[in-house]
Protein backbone atom coordinates (compact mmCIF):
# COMPACT_ATOMS: atom_id res chain seq x y z
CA UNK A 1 3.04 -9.71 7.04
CA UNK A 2 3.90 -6.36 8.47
CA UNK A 3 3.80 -5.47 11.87
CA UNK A 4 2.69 -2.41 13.76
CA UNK A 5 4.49 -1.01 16.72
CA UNK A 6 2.18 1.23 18.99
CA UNK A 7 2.39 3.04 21.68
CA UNK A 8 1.44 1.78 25.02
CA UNK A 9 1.72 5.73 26.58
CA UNK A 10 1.02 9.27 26.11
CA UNK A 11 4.37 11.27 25.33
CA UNK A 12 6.91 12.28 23.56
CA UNK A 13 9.63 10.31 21.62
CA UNK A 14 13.08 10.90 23.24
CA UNK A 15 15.45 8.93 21.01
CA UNK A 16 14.90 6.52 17.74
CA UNK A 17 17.39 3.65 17.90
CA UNK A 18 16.39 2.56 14.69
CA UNK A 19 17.04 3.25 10.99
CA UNK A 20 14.55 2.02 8.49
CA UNK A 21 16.09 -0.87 6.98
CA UNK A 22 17.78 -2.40 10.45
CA UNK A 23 17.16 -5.95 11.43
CA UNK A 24 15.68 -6.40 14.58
CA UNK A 25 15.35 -9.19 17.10
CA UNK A 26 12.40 -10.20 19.65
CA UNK A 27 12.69 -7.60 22.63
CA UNK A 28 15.17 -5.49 21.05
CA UNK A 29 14.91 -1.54 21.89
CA UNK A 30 13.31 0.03 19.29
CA UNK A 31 12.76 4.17 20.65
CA UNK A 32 12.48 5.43 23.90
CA UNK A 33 9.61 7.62 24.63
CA UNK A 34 9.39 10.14 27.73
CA UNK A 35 6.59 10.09 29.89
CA UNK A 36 6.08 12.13 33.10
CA UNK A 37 9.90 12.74 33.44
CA UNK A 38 10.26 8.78 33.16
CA UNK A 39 12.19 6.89 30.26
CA UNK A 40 10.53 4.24 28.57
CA UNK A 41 11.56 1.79 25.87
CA UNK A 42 8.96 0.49 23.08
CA UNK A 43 10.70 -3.11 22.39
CA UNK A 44 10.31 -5.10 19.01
CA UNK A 45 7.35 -7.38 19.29
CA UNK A 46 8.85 -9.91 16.78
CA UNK A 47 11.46 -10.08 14.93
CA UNK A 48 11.94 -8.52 11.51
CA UNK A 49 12.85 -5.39 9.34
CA UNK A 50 12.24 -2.04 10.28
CA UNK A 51 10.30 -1.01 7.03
CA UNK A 52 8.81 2.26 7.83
CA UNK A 53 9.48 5.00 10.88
CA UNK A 54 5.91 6.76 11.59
CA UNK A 55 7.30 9.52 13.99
CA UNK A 56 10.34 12.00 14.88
CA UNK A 57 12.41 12.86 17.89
CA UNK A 58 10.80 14.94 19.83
CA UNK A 59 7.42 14.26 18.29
CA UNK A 60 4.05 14.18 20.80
CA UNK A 61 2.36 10.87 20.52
CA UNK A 62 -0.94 9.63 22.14
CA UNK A 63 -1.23 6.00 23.22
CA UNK A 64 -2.38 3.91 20.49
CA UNK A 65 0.11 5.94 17.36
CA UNK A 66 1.54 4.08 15.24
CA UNK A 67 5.55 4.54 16.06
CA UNK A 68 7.13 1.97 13.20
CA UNK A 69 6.36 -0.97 10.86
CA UNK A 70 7.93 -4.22 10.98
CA UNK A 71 8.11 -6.39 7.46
């Protein structure tokens, strides 16, 4: 069952540490997003495979976007 990572803030996607294919663990860092001068991590829900990578570096996102699938 595949998982979808949101975002819990308005702003733009500083770094994707992440490749589609990677393993990931519970609470692992998936991207950082910038808010308001602020870094923020979006951390892996569950664990499981990163199967699909919705946005870019650099990339505006609203809260609520889809950032990455988890299979």
């Amino acid at each position: 069952m595949a998982t979808e990572v949101e975002s819990q803030i308005t702003g733009n996607v500083w770094k994707i540490q992440v490749a589609v294919g990677d393993a990931v663990g519970e609470g692992d860092e998936l991207i950082i997003l910038e808010s308001m001068k602020m870094e923020i991590p979006v951390e892996s829900p569950a664990a499981g495979k990163v199967a699909e990578i919705r946005v870019g570096e650099g990339d505006s996102i609203e809260e609520g976007a889809v950032l990455l699938v988890l299979a």
